[in-house]
PDB file of N, CA and C in Angstrom:
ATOM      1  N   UNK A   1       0.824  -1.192   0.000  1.00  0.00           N
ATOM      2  CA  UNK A   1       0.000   0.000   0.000  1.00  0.00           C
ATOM      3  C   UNK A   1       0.867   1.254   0.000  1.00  0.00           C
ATOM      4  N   UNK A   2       2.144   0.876   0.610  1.00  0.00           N
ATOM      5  CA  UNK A   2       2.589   2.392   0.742  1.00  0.00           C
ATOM      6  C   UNK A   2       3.706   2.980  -0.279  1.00  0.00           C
ATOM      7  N   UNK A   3       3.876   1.761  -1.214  1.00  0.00           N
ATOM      8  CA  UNK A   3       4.606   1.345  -2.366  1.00  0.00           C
ATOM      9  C   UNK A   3       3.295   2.356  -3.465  1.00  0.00           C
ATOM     10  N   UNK A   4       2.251   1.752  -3.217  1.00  0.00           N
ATOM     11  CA  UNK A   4       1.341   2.533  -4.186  1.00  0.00           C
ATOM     12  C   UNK A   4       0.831   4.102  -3.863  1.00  0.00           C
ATOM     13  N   UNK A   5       1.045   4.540  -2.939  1.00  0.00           N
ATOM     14  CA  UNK A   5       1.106   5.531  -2.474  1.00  0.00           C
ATOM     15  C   UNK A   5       1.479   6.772  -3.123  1.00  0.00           C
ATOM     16  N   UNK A   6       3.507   5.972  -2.581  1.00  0.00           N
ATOM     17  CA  UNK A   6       4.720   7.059  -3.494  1.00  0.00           C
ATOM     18  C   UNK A   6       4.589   7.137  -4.801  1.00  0.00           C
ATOM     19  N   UNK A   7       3.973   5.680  -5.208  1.00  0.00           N
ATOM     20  CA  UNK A   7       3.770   5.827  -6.777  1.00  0.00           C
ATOM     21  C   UNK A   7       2.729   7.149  -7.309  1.00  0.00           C
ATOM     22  N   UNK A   8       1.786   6.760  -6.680  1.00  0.00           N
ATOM     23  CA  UNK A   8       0.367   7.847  -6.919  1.00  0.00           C
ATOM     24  C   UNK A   8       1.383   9.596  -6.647  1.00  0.00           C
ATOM     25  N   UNK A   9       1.752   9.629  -5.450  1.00  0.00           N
ATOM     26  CA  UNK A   9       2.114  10.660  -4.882  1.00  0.00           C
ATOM     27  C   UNK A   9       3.436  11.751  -6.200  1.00  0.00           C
ATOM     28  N   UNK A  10       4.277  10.377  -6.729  1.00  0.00           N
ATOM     29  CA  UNK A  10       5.076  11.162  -7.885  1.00  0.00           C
ATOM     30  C   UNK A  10       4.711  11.439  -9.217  1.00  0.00           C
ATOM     31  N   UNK A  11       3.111  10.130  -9.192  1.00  0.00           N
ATOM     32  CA  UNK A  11       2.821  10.786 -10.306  1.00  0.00           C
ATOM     33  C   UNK A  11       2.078  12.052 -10.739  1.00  0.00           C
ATOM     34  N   UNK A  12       1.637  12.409  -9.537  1.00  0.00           N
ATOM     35  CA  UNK A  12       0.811  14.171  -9.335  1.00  0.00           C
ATOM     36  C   UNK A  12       2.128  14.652  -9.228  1.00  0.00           C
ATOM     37  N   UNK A  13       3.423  14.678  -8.687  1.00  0.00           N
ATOM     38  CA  UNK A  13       4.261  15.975  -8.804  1.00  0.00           C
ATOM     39  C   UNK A  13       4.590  16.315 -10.115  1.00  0.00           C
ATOM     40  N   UNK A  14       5.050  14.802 -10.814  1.00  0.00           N
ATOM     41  CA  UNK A  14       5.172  14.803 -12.167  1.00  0.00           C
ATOM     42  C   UNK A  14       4.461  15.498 -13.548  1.00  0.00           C
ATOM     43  N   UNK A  15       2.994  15.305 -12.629  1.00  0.00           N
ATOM     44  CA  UNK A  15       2.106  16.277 -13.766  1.00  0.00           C
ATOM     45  C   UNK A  15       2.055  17.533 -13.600  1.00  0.00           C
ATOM     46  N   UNK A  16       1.892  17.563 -12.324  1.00  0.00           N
ATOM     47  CA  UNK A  16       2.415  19.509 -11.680  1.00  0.00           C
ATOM     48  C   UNK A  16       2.824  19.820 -12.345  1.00  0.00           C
ATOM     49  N   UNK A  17       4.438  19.296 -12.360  1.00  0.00           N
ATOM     50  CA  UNK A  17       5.507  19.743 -12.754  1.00  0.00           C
ATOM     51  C   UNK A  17       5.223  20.075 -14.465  1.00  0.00           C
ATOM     52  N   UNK A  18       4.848  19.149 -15.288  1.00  0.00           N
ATOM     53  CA  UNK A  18       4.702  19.047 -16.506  1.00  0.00           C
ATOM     54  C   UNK A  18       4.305  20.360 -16.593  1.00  0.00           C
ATOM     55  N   UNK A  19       3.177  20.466 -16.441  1.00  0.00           N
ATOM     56  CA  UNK A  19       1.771  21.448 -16.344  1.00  0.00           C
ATOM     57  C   UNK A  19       2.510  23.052 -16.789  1.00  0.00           C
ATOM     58  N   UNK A  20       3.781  22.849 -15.856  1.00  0.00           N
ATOM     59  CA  UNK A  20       4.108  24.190 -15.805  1.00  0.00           C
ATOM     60  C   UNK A  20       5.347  24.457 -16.747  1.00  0.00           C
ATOM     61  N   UNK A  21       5.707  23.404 -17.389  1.00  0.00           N
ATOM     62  CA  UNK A  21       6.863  23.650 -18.701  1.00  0.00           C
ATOM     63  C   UNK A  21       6.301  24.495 -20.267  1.00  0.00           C
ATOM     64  N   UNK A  22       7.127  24.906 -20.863  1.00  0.00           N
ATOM     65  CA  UNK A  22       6.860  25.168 -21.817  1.00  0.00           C
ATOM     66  C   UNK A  22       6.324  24.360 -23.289  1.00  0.00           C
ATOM     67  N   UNK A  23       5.942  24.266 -23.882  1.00  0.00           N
ATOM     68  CA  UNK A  23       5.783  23.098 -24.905  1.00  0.00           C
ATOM     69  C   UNK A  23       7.040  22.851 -25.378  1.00  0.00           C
ATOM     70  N   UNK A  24       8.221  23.473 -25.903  1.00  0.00           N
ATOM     71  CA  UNK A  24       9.307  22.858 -26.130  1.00  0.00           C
ATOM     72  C   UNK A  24       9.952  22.084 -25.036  1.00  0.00           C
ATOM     73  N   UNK A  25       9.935  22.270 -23.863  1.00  0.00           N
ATOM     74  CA  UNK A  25      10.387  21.827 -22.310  1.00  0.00           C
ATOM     75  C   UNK A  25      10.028  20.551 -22.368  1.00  0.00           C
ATOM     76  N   UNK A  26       8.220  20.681 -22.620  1.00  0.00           N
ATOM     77  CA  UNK A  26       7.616  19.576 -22.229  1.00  0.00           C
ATOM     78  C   UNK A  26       7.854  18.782 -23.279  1.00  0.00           C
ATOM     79  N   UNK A  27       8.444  18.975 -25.091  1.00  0.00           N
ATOM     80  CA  UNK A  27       8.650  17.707 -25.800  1.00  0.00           C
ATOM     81  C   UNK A  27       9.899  17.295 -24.962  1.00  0.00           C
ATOM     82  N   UNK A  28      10.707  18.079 -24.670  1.00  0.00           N
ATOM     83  CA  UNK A  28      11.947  17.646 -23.928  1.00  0.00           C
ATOM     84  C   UNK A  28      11.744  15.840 -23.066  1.00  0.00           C
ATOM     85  N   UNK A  29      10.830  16.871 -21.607  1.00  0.00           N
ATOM     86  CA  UNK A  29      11.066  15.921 -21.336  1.00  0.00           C
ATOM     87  C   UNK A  29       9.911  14.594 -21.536  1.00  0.00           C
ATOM     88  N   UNK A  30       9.169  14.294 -22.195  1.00  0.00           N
ATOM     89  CA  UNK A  30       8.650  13.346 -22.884  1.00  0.00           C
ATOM     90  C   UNK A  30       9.581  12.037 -23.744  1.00  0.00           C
ATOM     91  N   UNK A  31       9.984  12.980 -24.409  1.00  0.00           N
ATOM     92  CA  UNK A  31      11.832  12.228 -24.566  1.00  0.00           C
ATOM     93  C   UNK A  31      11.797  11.293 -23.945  1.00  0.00           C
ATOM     94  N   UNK A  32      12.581  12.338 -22.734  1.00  0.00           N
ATOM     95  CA  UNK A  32      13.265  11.739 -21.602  1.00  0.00           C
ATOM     96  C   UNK A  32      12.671  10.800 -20.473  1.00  0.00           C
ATOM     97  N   UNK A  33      10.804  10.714 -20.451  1.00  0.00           N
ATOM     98  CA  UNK A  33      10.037   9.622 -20.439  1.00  0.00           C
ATOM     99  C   UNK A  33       9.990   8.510 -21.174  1.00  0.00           C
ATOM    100  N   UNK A  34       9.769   8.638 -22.351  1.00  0.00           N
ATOM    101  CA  UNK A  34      10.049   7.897 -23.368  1.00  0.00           C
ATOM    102  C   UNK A  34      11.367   7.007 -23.263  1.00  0.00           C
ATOM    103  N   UNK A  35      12.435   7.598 -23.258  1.00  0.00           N
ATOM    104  CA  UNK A  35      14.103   7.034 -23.370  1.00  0.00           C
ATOM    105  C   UNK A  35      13.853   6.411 -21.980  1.00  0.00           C
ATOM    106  N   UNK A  36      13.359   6.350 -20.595  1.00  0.00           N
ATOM    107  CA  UNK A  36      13.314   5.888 -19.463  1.00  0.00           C
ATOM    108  C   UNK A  36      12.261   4.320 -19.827  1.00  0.00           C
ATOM    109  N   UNK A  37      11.573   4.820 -20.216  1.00  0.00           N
ATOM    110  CA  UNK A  37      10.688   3.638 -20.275  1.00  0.00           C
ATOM    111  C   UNK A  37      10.813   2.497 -21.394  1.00  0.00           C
ATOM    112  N   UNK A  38      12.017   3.195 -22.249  1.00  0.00           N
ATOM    113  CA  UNK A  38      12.437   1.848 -22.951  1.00  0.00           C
ATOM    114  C   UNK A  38      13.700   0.710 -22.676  1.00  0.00           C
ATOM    115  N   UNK A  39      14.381   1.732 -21.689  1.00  0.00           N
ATOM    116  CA  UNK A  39      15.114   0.853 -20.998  1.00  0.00           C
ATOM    117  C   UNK A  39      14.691  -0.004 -19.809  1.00  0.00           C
ATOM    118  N   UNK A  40      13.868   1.063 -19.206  1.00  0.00           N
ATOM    119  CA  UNK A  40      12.713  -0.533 -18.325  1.00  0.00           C
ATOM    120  C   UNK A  40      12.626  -1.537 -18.841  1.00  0.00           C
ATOM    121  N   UNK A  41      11.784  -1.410 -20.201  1.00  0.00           N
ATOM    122  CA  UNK A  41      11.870  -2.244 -21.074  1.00  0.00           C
ATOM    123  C   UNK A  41      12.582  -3.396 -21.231  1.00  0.00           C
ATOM    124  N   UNK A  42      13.640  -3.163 -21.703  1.00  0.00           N
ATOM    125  CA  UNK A  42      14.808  -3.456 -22.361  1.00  0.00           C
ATOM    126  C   UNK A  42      15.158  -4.059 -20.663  1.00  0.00           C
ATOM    127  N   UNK A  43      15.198  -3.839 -20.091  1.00  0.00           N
ATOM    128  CA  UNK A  43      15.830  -4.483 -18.886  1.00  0.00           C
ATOM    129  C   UNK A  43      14.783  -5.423 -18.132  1.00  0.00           C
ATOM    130  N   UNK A  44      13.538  -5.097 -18.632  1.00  0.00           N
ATOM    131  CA  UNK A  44      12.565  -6.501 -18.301  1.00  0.00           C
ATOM    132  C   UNK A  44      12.920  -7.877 -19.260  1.00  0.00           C
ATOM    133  N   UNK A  45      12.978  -7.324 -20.223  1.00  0.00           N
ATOM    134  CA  UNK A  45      13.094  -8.310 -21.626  1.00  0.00           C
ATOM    135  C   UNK A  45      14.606  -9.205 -20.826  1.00  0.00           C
ATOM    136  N   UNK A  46      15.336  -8.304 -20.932  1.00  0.00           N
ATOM    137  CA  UNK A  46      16.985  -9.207 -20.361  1.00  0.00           C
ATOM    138  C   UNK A  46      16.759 -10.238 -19.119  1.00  0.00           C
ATOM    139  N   UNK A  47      15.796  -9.669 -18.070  1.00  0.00           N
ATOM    140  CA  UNK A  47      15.937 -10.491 -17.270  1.00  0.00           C
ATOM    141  C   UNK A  47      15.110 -11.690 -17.320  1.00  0.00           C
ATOM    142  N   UNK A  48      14.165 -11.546 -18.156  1.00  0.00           N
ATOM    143  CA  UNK A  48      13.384 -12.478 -18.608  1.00  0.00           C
ATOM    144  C   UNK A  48      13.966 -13.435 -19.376  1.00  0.00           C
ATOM    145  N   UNK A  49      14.780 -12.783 -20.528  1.00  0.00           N
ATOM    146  CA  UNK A  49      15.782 -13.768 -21.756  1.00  0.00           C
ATOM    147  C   UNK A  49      16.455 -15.000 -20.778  1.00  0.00           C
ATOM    148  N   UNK A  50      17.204 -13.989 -19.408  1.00  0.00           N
ATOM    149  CA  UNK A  50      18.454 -14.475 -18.507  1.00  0.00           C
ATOM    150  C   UNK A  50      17.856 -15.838 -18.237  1.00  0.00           C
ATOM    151  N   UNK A  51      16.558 -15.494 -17.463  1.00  0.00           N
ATOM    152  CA  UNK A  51      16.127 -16.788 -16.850  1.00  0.00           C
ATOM    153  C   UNK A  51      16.010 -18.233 -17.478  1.00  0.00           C
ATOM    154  N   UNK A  52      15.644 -18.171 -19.016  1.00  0.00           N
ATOM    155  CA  UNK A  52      15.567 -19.112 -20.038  1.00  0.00           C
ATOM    156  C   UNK A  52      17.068 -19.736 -19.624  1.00  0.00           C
ATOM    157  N   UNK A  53      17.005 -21.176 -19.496  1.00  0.00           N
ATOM    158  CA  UNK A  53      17.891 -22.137 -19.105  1.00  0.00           C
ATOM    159  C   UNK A  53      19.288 -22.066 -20.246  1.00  0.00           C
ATOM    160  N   UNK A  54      20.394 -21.886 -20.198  1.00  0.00           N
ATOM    161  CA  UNK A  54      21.777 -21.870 -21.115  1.00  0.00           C
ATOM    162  C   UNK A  54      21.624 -20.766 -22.452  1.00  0.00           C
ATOM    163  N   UNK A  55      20.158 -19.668 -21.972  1.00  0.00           N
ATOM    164  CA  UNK A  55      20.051 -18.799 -23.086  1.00  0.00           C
ATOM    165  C   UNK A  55      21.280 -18.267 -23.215  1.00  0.00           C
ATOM    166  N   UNK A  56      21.614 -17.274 -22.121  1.00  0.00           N
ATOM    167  CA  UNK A  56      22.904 -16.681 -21.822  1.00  0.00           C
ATOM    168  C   UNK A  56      24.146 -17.296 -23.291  1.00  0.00           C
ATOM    169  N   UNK A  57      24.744 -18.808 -22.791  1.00  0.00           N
ATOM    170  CA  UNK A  57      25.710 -19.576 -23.301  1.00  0.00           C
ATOM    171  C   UNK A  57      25.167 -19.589 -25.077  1.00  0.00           C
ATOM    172  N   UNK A  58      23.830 -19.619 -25.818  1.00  0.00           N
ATOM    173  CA  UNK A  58      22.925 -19.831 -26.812  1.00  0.00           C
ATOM    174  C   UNK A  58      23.819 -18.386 -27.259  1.00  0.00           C
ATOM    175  N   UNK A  59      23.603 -17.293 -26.925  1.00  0.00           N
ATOM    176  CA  UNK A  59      23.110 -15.934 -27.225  1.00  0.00           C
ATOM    177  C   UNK A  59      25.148 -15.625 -27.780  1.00  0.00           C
ATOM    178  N   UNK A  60      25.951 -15.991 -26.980  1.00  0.00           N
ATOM    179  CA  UNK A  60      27.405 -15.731 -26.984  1.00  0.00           C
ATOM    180  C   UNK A  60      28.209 -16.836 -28.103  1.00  0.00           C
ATOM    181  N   UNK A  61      27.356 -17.869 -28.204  1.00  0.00           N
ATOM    182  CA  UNK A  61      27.602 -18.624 -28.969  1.00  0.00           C
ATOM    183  C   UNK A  61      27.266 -18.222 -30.380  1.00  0.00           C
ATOM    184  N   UNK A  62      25.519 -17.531 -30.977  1.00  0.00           N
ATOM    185  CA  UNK A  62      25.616 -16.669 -32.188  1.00  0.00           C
ATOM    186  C   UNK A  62      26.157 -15.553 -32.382  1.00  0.00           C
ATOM    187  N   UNK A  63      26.288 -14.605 -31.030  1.00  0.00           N
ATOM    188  CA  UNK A  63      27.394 -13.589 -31.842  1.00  0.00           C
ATOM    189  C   UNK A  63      29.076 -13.840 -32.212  1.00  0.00           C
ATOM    190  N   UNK A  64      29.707 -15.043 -31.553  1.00  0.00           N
ATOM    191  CA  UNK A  64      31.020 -15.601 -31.670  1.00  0.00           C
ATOM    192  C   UNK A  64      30.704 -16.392 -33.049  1.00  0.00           C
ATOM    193  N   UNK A  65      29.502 -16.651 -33.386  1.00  0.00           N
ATOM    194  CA  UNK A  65      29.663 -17.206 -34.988  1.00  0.00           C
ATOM    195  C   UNK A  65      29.178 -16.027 -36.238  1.00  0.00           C
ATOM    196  N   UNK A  66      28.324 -14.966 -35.472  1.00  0.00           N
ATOM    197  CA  UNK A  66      28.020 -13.614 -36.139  1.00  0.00           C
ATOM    198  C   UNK A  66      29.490 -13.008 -36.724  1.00  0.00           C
ATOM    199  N   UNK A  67      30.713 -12.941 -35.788  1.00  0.00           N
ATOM    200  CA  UNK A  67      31.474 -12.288 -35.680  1.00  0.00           C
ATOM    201  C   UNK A  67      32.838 -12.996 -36.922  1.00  0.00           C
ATOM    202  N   UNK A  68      32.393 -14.363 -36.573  1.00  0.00           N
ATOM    203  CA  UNK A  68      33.637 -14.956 -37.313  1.00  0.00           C
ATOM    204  C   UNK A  68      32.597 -15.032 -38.937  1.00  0.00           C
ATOM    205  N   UNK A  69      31.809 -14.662 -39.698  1.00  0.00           N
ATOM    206  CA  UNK A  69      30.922 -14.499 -40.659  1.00  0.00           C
ATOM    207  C   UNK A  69      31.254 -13.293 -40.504  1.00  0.00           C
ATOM    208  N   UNK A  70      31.194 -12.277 -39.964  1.00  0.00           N
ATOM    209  CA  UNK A  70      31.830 -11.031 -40.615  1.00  0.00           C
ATOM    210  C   UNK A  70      33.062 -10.920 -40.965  1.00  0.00           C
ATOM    211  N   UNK A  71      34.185 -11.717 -40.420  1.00  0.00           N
ATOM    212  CA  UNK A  71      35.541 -11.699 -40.521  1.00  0.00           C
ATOM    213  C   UNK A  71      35.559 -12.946 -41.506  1.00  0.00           C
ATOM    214  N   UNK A  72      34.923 -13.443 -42.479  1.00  0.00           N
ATOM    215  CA  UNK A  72      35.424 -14.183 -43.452  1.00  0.00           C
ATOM    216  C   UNK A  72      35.154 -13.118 -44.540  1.00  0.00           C
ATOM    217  N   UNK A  73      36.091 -13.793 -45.529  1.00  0.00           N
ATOM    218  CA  UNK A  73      36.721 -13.238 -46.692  1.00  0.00           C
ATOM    219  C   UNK A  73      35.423 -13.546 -47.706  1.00  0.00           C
ATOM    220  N   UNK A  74      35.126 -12.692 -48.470  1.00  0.00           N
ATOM    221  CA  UNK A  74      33.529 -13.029 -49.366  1.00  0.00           C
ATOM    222  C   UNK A  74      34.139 -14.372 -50.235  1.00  0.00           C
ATOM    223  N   UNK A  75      35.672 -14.417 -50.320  1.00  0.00           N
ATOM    224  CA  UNK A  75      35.954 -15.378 -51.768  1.00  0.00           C
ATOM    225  C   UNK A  75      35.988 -16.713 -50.860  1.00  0.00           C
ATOM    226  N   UNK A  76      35.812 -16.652 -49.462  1.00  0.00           N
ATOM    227  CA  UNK A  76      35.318 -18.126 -48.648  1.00  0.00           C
ATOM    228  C   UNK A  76      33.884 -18.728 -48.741  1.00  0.00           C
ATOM    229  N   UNK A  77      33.227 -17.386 -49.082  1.00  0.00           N
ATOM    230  CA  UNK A  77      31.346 -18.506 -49.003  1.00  0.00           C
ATOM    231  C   UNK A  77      31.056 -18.557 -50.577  1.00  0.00           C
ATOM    232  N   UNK A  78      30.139 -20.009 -50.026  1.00  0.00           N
ATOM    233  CA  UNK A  78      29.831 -20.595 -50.977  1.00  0.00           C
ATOM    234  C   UNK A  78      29.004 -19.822 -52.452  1.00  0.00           C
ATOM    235  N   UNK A  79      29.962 -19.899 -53.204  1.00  0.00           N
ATOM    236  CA  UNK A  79      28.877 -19.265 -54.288  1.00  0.00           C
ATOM    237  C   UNK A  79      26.963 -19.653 -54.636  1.00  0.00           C
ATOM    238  N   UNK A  80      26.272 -18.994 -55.141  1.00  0.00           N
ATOM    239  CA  UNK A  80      25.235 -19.898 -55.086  1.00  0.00           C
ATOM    240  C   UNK A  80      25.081 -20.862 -56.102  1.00  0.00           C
ATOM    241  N   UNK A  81      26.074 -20.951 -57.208  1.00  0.00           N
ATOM    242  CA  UNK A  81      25.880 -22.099 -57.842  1.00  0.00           C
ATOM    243  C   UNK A  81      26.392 -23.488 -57.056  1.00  0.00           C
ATOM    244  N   UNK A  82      27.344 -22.967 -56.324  1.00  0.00           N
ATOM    245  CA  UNK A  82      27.784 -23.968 -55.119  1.00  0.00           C
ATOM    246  C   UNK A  82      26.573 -24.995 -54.284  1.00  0.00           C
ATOM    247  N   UNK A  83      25.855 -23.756 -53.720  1.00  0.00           N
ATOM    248  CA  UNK A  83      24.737 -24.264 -52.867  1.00  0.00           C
ATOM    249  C   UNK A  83      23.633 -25.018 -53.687  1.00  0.00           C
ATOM    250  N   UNK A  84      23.597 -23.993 -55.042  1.00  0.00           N
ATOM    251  CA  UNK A  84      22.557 -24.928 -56.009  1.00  0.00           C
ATOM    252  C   UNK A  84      22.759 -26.350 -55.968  1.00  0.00           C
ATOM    253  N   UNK A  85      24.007 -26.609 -56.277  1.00  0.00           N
ATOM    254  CA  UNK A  85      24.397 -28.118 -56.703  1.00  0.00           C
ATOM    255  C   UNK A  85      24.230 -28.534 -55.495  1.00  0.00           C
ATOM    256  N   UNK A  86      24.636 -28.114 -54.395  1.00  0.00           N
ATOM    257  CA  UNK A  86      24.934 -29.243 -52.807  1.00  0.00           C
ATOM    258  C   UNK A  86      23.360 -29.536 -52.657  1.00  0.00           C
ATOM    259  N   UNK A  87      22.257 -28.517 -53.053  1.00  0.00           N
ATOM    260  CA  UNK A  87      21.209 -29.012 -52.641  1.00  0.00           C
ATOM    261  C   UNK A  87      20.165 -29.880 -53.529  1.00  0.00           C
ATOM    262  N   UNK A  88      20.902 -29.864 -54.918  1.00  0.00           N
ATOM    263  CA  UNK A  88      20.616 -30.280 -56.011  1.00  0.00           C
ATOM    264  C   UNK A  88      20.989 -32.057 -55.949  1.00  0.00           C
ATOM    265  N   UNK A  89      22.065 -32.789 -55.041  1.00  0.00           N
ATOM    266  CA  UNK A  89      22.868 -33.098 -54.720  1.00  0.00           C
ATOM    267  C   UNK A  89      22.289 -33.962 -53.865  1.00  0.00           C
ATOM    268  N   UNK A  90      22.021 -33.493 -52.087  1.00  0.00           N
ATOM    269  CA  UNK A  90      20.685 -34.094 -51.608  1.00  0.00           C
ATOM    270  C   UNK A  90      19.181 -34.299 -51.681  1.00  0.00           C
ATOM    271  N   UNK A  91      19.031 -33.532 -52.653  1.00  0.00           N
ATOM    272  CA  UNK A  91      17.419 -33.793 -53.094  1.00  0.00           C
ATOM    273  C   UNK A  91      17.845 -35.362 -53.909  1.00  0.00           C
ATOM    274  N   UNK A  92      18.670 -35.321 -55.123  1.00  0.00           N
ATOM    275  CA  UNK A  92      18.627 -36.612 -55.291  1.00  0.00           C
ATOM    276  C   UNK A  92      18.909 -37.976 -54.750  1.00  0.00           C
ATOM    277  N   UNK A  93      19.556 -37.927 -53.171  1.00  0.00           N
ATOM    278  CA  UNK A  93      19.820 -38.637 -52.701  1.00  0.00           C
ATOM    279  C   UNK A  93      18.708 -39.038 -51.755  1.00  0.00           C
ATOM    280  N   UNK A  94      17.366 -38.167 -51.479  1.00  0.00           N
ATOM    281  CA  UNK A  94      16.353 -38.259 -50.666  1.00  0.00           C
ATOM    282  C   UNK A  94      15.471 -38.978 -52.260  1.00  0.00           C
ATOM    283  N   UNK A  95      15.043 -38.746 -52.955  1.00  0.00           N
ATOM    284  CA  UNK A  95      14.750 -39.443 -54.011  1.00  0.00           C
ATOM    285  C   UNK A  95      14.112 -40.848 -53.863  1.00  0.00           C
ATOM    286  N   UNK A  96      16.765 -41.460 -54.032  1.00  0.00           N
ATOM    287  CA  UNK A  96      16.713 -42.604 -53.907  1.00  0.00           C
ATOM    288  C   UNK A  96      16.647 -42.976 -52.655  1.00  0.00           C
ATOM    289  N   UNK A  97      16.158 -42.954 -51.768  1.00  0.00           N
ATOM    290  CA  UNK A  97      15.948 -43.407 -50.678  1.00  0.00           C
ATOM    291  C   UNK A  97      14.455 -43.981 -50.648  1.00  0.00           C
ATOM    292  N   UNK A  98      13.380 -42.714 -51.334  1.00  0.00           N
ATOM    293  CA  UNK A  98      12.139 -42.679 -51.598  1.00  0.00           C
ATOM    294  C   UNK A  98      11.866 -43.915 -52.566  1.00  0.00           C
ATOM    295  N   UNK A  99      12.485 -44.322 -53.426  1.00  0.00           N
ATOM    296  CA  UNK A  99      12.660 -45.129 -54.576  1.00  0.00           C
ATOM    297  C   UNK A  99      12.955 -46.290 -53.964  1.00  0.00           C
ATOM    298  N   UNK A 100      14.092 -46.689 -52.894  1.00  0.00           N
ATOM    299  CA  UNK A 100      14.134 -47.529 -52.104  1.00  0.00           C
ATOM    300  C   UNK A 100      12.851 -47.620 -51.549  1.00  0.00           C
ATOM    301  N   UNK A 101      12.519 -47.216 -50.431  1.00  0.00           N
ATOM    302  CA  UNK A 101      11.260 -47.153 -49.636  1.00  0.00           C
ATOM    303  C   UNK A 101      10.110 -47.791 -50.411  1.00  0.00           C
ATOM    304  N   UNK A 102       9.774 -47.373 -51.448  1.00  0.00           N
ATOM    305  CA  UNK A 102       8.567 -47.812 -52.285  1.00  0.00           C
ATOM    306  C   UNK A 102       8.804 -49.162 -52.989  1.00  0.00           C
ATOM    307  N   UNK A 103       9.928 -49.401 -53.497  1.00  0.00           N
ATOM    308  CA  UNK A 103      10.135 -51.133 -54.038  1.00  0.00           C
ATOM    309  C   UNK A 103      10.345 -51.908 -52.805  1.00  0.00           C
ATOM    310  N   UNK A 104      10.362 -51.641 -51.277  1.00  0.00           N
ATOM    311  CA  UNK A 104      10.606 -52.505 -50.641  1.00  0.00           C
ATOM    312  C   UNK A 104       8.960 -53.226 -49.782  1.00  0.00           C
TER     313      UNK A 104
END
């Protein structure tokens, strides 16, 4: 109760206060409401992510593979005629499997 109180209690000084800024003042600090309440945000979201079991270890693991994909050389990835064929490649090998499957 007395948690909701201070709450109630700052949010009337807050509007007071507003009340009596200028309109440029007051885009000011709207902002600066704004920029506050997205890092709440942003810091609910984290602690929420945190709790998810080895997210943490998940999350360090794609930017350490983000990072080494930015630091390769473009003449290292696969061209797409490359990928064409590799997938060109296992489609026919799922096929014969299918081809198996059905004469047996």
């Amino acid at each position: 109760m007395a948690t909701e109180q201070k709450h109630s209690n700052y949010l009337s000084e807050a509007e007071s206060r507003l009340r009596q800024l200028s309109l440029e003042k007051l885009r000011v600090a709207v902002a600066i409401i704004a920029y506050l309440q997205k890092i709440e945000e942003s810091e609910a979201t984290e602690k929420i992510l945190l709790n998810i079991p080895d997210f943490a270890e998940y999350f360090r693991e794609i930017e350490k593979n983000e990072d080494k994909l930015e630091n390769t050389a473009s003449n290292q990835i696969a061209s797409d005629e490359e990928v064409w064929q590799a997938y060109l490649a296992v489609e026919k090998k799922w096929e014969e499997v299918f081809l198996k499957l059905a004469n047996s």
